[in-house]
PDB file of N, CA and C in Angstrom:
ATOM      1  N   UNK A   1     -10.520  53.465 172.490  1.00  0.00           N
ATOM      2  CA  UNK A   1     -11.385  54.502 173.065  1.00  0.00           C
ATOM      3  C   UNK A   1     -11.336  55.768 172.205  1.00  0.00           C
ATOM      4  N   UNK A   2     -10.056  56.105 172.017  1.00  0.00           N
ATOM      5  CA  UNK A   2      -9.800  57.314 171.127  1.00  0.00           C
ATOM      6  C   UNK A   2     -10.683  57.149 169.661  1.00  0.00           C
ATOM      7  N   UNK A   3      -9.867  55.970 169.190  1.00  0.00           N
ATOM      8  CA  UNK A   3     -10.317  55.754 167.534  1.00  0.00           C
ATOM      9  C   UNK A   3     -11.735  55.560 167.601  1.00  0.00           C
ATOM     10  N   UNK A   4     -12.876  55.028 168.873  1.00  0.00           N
ATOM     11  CA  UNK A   4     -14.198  55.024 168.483  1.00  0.00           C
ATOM     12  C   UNK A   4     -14.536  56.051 168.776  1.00  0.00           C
ATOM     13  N   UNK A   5     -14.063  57.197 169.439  1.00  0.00           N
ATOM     14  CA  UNK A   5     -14.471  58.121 169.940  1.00  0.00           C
ATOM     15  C   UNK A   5     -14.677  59.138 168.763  1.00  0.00           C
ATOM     16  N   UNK A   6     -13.194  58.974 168.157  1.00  0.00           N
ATOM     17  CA  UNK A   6     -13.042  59.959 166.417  1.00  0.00           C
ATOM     18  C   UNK A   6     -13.931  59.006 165.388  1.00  0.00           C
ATOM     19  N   UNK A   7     -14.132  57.944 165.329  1.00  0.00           N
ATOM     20  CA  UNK A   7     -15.166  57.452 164.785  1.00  0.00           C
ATOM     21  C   UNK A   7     -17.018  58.036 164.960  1.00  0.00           C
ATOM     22  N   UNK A   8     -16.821  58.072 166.109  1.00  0.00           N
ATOM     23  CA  UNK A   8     -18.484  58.234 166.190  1.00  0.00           C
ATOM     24  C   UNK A   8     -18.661  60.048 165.701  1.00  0.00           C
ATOM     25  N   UNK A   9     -17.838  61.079 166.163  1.00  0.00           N
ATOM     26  CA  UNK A   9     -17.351  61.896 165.709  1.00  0.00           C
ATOM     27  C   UNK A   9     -17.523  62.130 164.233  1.00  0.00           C
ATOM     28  N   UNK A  10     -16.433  61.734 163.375  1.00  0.00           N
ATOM     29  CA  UNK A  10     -16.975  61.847 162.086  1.00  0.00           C
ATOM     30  C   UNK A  10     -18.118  61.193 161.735  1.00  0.00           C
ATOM     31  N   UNK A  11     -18.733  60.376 161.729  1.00  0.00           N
ATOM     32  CA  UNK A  11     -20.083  60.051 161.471  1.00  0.00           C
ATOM     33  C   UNK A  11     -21.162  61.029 161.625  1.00  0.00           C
ATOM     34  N   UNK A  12     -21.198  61.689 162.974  1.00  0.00           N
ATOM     35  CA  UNK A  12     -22.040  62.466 163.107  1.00  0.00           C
ATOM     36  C   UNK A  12     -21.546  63.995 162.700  1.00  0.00           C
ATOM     37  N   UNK A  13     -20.202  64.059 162.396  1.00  0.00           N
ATOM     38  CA  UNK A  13     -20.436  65.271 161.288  1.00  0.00           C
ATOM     39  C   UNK A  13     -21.122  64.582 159.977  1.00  0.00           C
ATOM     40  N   UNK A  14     -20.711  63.517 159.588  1.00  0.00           N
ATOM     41  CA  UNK A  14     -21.193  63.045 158.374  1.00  0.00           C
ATOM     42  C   UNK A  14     -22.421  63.236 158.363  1.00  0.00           C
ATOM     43  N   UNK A  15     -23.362  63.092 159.190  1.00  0.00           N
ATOM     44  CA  UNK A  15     -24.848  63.242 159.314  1.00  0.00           C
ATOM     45  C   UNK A  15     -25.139  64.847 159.202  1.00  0.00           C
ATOM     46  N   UNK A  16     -24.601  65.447 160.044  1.00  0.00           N
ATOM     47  CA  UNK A  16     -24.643  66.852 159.757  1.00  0.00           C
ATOM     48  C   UNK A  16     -24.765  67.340 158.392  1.00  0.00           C
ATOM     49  N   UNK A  17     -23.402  66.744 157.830  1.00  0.00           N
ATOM     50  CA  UNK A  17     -23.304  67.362 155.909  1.00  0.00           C
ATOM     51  C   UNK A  17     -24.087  66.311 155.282  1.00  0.00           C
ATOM     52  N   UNK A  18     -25.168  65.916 155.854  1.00  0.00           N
ATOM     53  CA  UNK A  18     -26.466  64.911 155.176  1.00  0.00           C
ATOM     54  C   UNK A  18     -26.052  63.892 154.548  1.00  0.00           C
ATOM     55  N   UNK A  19     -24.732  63.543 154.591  1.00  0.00           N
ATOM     56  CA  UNK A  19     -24.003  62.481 153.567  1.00  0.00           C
ATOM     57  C   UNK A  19     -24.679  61.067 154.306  1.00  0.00           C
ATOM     58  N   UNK A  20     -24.820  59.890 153.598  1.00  0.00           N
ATOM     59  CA  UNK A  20     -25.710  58.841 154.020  1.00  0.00           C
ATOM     60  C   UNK A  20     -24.645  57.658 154.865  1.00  0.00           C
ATOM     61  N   UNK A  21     -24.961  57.679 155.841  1.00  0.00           N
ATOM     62  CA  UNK A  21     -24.016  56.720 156.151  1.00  0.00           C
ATOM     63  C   UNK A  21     -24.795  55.509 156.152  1.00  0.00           C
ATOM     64  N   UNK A  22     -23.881  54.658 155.221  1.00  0.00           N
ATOM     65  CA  UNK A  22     -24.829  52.788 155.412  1.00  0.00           C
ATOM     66  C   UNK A  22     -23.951  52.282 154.497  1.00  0.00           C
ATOM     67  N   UNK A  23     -24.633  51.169 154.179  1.00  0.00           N
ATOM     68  CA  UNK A  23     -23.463  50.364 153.356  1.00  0.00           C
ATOM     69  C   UNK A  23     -23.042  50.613 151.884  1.00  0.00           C
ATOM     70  N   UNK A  24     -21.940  50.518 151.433  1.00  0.00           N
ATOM     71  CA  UNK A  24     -20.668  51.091 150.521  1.00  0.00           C
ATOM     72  C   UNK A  24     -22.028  50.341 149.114  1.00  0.00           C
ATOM     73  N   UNK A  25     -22.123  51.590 148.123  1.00  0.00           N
ATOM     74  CA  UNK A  25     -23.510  51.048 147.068  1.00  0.00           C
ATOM     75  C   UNK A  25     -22.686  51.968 145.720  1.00  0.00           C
ATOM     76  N   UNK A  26     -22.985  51.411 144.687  1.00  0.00           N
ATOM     77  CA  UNK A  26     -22.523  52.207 143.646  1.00  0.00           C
ATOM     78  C   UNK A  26     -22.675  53.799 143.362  1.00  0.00           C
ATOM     79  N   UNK A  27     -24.004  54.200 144.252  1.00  0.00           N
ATOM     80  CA  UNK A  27     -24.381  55.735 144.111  1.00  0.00           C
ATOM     81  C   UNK A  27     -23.802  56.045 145.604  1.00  0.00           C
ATOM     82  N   UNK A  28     -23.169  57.038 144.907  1.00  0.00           N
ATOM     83  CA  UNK A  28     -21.704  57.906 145.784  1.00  0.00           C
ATOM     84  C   UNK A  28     -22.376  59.606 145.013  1.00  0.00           C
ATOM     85  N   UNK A  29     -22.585  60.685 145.548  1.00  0.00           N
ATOM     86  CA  UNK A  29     -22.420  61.634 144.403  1.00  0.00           C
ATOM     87  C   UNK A  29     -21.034  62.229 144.555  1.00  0.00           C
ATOM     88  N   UNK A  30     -19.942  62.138 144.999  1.00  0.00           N
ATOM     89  CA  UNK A  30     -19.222  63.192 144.998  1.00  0.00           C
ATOM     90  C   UNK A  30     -17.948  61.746 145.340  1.00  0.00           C
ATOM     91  N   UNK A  31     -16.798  61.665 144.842  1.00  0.00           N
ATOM     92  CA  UNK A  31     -15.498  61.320 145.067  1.00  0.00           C
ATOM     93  C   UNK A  31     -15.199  61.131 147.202  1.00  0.00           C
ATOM     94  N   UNK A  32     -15.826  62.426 147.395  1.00  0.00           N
ATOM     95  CA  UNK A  32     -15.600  62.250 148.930  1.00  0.00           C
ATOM     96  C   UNK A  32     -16.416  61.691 149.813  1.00  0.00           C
ATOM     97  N   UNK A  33     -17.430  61.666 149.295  1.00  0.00           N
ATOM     98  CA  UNK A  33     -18.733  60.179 150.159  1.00  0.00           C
ATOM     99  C   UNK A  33     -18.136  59.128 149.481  1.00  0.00           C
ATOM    100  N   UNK A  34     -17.888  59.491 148.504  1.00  0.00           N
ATOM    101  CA  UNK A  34     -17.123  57.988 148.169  1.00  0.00           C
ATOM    102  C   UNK A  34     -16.070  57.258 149.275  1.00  0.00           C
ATOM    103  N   UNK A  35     -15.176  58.207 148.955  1.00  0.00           N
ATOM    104  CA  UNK A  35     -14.185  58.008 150.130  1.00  0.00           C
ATOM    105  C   UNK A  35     -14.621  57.683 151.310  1.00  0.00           C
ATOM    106  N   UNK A  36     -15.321  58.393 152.260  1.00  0.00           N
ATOM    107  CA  UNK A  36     -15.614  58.238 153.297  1.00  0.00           C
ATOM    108  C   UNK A  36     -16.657  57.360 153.835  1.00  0.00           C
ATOM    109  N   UNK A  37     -17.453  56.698 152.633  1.00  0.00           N
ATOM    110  CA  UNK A  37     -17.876  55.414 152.814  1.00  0.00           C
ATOM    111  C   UNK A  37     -16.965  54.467 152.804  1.00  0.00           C
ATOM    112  N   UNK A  38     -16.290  54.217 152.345  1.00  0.00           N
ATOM    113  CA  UNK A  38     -15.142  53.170 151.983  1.00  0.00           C
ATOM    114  C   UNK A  38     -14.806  53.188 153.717  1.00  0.00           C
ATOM    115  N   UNK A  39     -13.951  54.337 154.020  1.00  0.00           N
ATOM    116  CA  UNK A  39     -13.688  54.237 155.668  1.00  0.00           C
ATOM    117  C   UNK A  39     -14.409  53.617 157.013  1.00  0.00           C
ATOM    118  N   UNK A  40     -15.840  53.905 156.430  1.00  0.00           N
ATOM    119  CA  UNK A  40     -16.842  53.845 157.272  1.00  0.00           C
ATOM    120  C   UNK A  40     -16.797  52.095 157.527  1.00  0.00           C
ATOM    121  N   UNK A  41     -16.790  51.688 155.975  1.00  0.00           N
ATOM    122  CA  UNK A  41     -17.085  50.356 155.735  1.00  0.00           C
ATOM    123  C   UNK A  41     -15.532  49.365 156.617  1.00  0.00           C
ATOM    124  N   UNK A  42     -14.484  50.186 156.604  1.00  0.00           N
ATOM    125  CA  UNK A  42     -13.270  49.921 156.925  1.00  0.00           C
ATOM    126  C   UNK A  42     -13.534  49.697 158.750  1.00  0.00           C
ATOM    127  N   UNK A  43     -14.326  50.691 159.325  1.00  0.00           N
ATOM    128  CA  UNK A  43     -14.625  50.474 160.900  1.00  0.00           C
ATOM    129  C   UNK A  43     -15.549  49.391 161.074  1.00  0.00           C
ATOM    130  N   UNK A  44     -16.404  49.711 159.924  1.00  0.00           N
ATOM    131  CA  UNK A  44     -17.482  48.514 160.287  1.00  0.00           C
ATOM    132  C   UNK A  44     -17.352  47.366 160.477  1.00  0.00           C
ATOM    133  N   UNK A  45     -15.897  46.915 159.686  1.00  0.00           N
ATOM    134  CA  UNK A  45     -15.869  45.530 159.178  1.00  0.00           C
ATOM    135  C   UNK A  45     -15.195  45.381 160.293  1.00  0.00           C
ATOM    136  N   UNK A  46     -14.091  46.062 161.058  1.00  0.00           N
ATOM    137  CA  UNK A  46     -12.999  45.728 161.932  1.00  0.00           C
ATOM    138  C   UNK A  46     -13.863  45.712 163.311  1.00  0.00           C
ATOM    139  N   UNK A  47     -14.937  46.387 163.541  1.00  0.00           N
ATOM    140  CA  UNK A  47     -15.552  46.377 164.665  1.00  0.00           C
ATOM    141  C   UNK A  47     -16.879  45.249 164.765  1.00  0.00           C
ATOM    142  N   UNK A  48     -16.940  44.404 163.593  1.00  0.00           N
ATOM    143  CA  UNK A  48     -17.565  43.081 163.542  1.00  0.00           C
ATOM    144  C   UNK A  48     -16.389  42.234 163.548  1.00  0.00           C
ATOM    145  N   UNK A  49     -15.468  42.584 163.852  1.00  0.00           N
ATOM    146  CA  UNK A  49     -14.168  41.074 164.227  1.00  0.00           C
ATOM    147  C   UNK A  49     -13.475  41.080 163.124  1.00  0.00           C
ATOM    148  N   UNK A  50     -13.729  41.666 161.671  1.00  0.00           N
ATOM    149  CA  UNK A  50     -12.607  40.935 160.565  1.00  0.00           C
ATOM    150  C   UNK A  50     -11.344  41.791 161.305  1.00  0.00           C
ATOM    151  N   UNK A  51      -9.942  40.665 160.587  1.00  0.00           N
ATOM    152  CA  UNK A  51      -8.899  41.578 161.173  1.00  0.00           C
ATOM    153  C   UNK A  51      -8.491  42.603 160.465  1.00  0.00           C
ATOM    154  N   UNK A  52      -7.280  43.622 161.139  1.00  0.00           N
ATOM    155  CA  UNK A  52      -7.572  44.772 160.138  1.00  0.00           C
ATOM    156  C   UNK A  52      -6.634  44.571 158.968  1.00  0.00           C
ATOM    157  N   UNK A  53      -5.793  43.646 158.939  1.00  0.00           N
ATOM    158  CA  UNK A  53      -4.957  43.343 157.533  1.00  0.00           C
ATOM    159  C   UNK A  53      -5.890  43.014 156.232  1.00  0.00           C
ATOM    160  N   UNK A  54      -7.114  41.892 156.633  1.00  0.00           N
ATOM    161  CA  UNK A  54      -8.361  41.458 155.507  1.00  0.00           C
ATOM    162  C   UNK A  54      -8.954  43.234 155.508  1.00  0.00           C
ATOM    163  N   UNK A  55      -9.666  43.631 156.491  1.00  0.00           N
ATOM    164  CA  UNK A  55     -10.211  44.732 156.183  1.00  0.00           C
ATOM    165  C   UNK A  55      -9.656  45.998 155.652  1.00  0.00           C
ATOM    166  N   UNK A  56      -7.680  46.055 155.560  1.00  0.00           N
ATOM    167  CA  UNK A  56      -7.367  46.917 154.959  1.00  0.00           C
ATOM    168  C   UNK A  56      -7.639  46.717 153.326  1.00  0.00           C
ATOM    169  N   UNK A  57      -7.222  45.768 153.276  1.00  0.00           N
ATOM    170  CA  UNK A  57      -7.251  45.378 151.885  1.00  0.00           C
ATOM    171  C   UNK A  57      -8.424  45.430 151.208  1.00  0.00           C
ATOM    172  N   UNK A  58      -9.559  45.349 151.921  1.00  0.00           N
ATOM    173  CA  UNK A  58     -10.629  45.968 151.327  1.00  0.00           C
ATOM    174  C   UNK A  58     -10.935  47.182 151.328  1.00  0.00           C
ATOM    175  N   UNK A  59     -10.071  48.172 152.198  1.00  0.00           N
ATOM    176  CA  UNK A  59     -10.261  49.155 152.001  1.00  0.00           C
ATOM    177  C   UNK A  59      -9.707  50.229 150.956  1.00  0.00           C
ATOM    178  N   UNK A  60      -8.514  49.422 150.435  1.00  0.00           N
ATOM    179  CA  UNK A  60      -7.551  49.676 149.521  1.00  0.00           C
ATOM    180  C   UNK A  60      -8.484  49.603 147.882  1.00  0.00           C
ATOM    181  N   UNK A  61      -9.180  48.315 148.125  1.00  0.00           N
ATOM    182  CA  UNK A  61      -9.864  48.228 146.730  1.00  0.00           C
ATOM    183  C   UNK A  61     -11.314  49.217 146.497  1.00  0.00           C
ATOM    184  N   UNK A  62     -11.779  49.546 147.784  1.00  0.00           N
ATOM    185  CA  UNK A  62     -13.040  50.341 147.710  1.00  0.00           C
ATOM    186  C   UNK A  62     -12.196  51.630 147.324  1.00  0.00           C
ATOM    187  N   UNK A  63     -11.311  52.157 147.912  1.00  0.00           N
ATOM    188  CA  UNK A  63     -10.687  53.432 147.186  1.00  0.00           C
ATOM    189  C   UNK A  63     -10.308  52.980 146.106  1.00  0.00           C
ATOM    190  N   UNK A  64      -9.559  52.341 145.382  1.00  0.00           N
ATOM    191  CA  UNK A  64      -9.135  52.344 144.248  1.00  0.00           C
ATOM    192  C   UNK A  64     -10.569  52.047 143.138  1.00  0.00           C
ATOM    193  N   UNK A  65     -11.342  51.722 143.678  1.00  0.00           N
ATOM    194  CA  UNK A  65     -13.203  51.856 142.707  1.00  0.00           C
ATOM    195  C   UNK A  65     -13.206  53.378 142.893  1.00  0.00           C
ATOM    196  N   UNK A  66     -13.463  54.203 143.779  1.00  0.00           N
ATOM    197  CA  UNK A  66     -13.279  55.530 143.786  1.00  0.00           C
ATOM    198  C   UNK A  66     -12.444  55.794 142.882  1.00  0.00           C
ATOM    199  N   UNK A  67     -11.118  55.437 143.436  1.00  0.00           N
ATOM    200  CA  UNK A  67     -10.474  56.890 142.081  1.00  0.00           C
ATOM    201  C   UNK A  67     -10.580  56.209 140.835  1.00  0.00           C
ATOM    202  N   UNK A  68     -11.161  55.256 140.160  1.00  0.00           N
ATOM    203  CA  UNK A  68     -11.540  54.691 139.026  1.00  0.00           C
ATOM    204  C   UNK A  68     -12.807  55.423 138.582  1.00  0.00           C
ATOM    205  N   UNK A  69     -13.511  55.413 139.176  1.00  0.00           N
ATOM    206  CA  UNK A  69     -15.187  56.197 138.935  1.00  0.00           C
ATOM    207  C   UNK A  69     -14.896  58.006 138.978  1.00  0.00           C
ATOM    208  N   UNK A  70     -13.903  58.078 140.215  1.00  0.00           N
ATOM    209  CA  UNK A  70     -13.606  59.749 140.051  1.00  0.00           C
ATOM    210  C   UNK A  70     -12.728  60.423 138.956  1.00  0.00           C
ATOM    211  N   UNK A  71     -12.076  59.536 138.086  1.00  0.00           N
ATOM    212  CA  UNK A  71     -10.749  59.548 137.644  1.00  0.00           C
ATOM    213  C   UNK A  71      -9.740  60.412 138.701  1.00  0.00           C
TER     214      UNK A  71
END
């Protein structure tokens, strides 16, 4: 309840600071949509059933493409 609650929450600040929320795409402009797509993609996946050990681990590699592209 909490975690969808802070979920829906940041999203709709995310909408606020116009940042695009949808699915994780090579055009990021900034290190921190980066980031925070990666997260997004991290709820998405866990709230379509993957478990969250598979979906951490993807979340581990979508940041580590970030700080590769951000140095």
């Amino acid at each position: 309840m909490v975690r969808k609650l802070l979920a829906t929450a940041t999203l709709a600040t995310m909408g606020l600071l116009g940042v695009q929320v949808g699915p994780a795409s090579a055009v990021g402009t900034t290190r921190h949509e980066c980031r925070a797509r990666a997260h997004e993609n991290y709820r998405t996946r866990v709230n379509n059933g993957q478990d969250r050990a598979t979906a951490r681990r993807h979340l581990r590699a979508d940041l580590q493409r970030c700080n590769r592209r951000f140095g």
